[in-house]
N, C-alpha and C. Protein backbone atom coordinates (compact mmCIF):
# COMPACT_ATOMS: atom_id res chain seq x y z
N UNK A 1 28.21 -9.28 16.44
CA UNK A 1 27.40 -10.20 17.23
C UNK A 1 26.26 -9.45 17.90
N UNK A 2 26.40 -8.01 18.11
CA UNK A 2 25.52 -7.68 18.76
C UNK A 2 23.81 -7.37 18.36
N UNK A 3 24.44 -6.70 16.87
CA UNK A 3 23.15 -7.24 15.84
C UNK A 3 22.34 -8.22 15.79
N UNK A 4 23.14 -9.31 15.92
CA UNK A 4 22.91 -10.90 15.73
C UNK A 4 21.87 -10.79 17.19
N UNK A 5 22.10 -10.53 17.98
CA UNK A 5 21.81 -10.57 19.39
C UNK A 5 20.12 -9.40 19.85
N UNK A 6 20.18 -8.41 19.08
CA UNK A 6 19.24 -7.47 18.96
C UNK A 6 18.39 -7.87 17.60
N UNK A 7 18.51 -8.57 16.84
CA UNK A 7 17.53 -9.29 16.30
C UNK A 7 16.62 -10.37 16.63
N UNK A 8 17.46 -10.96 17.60
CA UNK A 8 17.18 -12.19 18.10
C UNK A 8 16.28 -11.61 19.02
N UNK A 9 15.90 -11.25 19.73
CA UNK A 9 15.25 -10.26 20.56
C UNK A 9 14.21 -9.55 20.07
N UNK A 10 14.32 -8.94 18.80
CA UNK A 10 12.98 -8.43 18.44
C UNK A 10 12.27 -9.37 17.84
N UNK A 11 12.84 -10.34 17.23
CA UNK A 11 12.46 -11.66 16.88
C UNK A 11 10.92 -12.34 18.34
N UNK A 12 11.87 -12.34 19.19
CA UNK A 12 11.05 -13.11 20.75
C UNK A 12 10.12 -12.12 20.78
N UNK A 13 10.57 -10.77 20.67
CA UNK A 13 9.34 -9.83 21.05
C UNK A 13 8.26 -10.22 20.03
N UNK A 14 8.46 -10.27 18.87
CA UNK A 14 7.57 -10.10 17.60
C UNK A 14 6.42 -11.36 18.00
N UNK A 15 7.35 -12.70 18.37
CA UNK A 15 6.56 -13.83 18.60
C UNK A 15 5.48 -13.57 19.81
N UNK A 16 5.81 -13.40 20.53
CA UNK A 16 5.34 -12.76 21.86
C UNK A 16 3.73 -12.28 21.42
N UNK A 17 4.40 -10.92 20.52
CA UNK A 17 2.69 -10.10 20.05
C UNK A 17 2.08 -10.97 18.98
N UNK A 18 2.60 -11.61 18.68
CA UNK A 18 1.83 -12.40 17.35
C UNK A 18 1.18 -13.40 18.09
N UNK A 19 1.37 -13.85 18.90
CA UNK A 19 0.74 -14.64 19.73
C UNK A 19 -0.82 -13.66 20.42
N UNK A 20 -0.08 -12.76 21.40
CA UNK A 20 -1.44 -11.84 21.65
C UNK A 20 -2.17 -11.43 20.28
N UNK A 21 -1.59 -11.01 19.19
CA UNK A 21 -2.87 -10.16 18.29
C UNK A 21 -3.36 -12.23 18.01
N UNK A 22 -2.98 -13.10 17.87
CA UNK A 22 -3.81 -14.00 17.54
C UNK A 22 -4.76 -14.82 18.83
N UNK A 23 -4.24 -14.18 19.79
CA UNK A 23 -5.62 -14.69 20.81
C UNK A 23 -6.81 -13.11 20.61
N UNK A 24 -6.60 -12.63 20.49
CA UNK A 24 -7.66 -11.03 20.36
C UNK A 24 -8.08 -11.61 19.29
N UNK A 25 -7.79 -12.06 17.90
CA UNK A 25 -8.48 -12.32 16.84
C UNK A 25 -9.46 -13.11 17.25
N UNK A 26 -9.48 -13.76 18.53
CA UNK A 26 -10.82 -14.19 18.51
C UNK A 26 -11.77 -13.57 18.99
N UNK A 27 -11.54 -12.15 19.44
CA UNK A 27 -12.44 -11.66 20.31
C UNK A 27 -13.04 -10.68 19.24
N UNK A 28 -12.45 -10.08 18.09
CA UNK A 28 -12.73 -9.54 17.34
C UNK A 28 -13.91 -10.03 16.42
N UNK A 29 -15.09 -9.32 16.10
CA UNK A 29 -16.47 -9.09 15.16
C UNK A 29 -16.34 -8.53 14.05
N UNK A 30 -16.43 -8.80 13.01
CA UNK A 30 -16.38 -8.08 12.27
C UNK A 30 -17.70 -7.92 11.11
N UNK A 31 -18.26 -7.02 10.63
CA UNK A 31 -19.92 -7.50 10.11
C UNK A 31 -19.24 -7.06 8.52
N UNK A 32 -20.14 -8.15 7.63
CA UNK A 32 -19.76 -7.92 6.16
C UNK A 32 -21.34 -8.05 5.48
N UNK A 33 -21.39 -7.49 4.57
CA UNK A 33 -22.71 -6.78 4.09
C UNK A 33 -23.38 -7.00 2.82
N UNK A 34 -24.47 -7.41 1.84
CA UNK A 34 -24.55 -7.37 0.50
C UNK A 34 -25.64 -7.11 0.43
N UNK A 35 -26.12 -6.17 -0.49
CA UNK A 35 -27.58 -6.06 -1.37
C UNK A 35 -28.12 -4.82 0.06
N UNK A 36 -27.39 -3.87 -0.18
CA UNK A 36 -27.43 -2.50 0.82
C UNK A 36 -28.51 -3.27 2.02
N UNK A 37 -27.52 -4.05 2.72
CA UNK A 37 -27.83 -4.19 4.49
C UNK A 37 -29.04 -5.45 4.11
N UNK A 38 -29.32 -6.64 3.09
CA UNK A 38 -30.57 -7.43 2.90
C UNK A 38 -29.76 -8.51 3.67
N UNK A 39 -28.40 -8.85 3.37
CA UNK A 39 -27.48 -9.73 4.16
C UNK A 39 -26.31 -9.37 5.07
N UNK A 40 -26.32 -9.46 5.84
CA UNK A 40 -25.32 -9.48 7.10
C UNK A 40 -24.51 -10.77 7.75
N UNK A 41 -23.11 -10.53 7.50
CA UNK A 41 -22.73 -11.88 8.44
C UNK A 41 -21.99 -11.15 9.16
N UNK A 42 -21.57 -11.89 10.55
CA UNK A 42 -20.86 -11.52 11.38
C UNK A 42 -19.51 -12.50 11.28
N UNK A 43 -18.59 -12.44 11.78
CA UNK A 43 -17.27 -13.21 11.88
C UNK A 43 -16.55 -12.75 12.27
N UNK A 44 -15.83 -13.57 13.27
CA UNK A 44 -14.65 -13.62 13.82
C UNK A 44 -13.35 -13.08 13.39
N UNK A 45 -12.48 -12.41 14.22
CA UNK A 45 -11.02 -12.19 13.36
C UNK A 45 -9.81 -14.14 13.30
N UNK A 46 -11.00 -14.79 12.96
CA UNK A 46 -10.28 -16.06 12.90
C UNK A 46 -10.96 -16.80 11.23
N UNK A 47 -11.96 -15.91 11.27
CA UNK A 47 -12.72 -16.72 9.69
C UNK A 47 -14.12 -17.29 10.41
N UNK A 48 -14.37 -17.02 11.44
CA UNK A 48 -15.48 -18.17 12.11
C UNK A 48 -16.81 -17.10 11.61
N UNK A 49 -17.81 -17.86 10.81
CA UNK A 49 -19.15 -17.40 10.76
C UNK A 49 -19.28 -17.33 12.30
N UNK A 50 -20.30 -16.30 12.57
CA UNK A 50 -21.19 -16.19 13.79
C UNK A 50 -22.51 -16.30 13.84
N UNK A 51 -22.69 -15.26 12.69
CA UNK A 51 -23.94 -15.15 12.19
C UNK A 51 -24.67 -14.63 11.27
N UNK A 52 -25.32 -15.18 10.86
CA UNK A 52 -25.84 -14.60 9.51
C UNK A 52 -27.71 -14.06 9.33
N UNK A 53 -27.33 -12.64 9.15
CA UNK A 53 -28.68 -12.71 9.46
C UNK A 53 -29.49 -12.08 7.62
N UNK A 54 -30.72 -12.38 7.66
CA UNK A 54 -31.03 -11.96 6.29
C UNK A 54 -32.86 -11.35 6.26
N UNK A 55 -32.75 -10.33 5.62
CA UNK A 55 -33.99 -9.48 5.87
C UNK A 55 -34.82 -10.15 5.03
N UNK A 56 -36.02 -10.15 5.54
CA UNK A 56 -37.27 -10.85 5.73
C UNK A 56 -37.95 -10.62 3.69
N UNK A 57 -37.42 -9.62 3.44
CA UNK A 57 -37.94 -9.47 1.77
C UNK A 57 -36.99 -9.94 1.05
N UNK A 58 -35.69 -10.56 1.41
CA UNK A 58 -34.91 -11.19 0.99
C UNK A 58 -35.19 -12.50 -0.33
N UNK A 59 -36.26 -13.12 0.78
CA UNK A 59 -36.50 -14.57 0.20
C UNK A 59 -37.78 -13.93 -0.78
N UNK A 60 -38.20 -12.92 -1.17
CA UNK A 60 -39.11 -13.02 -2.60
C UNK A 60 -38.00 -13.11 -3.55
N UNK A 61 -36.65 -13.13 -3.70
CA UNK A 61 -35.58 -13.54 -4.91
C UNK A 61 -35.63 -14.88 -5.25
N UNK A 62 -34.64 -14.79 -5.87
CA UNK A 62 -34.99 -16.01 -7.18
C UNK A 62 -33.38 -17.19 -5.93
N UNK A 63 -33.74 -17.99 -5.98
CA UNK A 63 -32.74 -18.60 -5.04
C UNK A 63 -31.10 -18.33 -5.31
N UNK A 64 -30.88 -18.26 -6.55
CA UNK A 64 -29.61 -17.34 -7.08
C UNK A 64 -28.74 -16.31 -6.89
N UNK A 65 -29.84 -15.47 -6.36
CA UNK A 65 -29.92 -14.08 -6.12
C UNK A 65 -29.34 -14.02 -4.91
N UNK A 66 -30.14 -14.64 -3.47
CA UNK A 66 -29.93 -15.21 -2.51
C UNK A 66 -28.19 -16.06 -2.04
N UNK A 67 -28.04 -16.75 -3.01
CA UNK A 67 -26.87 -17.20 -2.86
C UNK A 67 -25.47 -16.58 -3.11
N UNK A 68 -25.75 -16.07 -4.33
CA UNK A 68 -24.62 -14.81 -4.49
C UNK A 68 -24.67 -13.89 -3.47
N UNK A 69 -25.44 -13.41 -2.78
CA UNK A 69 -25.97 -12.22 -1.94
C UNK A 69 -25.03 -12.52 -0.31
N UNK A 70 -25.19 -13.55 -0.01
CA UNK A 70 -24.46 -14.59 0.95
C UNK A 70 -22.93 -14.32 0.70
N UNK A 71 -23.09 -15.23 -0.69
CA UNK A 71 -21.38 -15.12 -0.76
C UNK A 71 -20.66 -14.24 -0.65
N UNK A 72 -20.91 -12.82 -1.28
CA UNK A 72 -20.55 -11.47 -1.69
C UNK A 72 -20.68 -11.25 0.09
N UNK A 73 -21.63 -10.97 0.89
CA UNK A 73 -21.43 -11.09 2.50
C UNK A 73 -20.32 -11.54 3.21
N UNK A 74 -20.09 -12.51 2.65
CA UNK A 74 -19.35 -13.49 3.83
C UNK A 74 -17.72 -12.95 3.16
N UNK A 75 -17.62 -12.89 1.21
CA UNK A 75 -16.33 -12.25 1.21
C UNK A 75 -16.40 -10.87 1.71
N UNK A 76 -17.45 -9.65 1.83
CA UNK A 76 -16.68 -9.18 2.80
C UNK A 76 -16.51 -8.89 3.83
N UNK A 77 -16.86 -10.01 4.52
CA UNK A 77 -16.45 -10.01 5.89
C UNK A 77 -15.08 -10.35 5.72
N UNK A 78 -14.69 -11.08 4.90
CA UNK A 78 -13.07 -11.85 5.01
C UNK A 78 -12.37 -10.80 4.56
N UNK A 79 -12.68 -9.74 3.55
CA UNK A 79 -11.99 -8.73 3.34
C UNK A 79 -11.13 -7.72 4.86
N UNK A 80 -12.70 -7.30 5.50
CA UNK A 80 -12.30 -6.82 6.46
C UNK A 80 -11.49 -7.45 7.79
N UNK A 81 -12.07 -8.57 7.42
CA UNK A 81 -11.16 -9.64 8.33
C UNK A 81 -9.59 -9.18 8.08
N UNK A 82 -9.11 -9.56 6.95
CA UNK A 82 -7.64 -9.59 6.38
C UNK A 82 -6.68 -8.39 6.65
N UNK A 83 -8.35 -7.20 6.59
CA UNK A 83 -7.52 -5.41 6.74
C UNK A 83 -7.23 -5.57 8.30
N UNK A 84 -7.74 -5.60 9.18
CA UNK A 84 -7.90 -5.59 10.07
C UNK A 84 -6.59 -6.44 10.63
N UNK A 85 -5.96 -7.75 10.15
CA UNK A 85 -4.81 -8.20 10.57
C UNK A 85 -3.51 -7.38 9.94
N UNK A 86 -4.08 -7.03 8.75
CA UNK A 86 -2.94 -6.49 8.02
C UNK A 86 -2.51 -4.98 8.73
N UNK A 87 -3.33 -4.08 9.28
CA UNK A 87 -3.04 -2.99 10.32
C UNK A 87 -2.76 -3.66 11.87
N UNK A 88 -3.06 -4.65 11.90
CA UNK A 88 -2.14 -5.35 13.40
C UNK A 88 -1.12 -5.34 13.30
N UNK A 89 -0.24 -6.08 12.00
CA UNK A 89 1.16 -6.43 12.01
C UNK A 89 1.56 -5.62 11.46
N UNK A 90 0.92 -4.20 10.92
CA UNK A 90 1.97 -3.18 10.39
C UNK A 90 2.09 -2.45 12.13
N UNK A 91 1.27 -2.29 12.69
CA UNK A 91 1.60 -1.74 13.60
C UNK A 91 2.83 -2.53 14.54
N UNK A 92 2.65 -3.65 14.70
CA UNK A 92 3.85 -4.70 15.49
C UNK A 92 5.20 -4.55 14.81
N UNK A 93 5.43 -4.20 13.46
CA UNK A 93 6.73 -4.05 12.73
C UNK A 93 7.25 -2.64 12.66
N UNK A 94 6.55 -1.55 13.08
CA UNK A 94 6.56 -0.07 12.94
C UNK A 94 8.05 -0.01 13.53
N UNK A 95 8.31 -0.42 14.69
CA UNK A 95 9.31 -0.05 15.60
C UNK A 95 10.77 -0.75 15.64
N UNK A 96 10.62 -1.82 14.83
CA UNK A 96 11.52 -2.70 14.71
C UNK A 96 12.91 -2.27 12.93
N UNK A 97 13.45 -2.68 13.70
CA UNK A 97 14.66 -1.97 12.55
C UNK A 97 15.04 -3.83 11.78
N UNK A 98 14.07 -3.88 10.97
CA UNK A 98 14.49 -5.22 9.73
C UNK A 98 15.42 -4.68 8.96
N UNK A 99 16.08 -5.91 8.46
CA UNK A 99 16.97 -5.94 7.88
C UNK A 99 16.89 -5.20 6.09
N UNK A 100 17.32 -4.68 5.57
CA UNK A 100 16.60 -4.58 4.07
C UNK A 100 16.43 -5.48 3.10
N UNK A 101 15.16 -5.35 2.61
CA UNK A 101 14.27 -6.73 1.71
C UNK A 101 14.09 -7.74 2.68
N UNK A 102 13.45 -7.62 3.98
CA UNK A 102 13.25 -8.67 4.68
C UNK A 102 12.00 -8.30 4.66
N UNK A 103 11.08 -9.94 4.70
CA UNK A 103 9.31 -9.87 4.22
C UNK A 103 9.05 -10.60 5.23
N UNK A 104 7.86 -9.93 5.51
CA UNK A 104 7.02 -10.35 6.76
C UNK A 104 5.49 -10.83 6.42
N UNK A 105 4.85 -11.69 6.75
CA UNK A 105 5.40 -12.55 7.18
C UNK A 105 6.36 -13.58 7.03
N UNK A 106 6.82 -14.58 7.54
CA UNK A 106 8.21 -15.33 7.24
C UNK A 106 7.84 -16.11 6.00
């Protein structure tokens, strides 16, 4: 039972920080990049555009160019977005003694 009882517990703890690293995710920036620094977006550790900014010789491209240029930006911002949670919750599980073959998240 006591297992039962010290799981249950790191369990509350776990909820606890998952709660804090998901209020910080909003405080978190993260900048994602394409066409060496022509596009920049900024975003949130929640997925939220902030901002997008795009250099001024940008728009002599072909509108195509432009759009891929964006997209490729904004995925990687979500890339870094994802690393960035994924070293949160390795750090929140470091200390905790799981069970074996137990996957996180639930």
């Amino acid at each position: 039972m006591t297992d039962l009882n010290e799981l249950m517990k790191q369990a509350k703890e776990m909820q606890q920080q998952m709660q804090k690293a998901q209020d910080e995710a909003l405080n978190i920036v993260v900048e994602g990049e394409s066409g060496a620094g022509m596009v920049k977006v900024q975003m949130t550790g929640r997925h939220d555009v902030k901002k997008i900014d795009l250099a001024d010789n940008l728009f002599e491209e072909d509108r195509e160019v432009i759009e891929d240029l964006i997209a490729s930006a904004v995925n990687d911002a979500v890339r870094k977005v994802e690393d960035k949670n994924k070293h949160t919750l390795s750090g929140m599980t470091a200390g905790m003694k799981l069970p074996e073959g137990f996957k996180f998240p639930f």
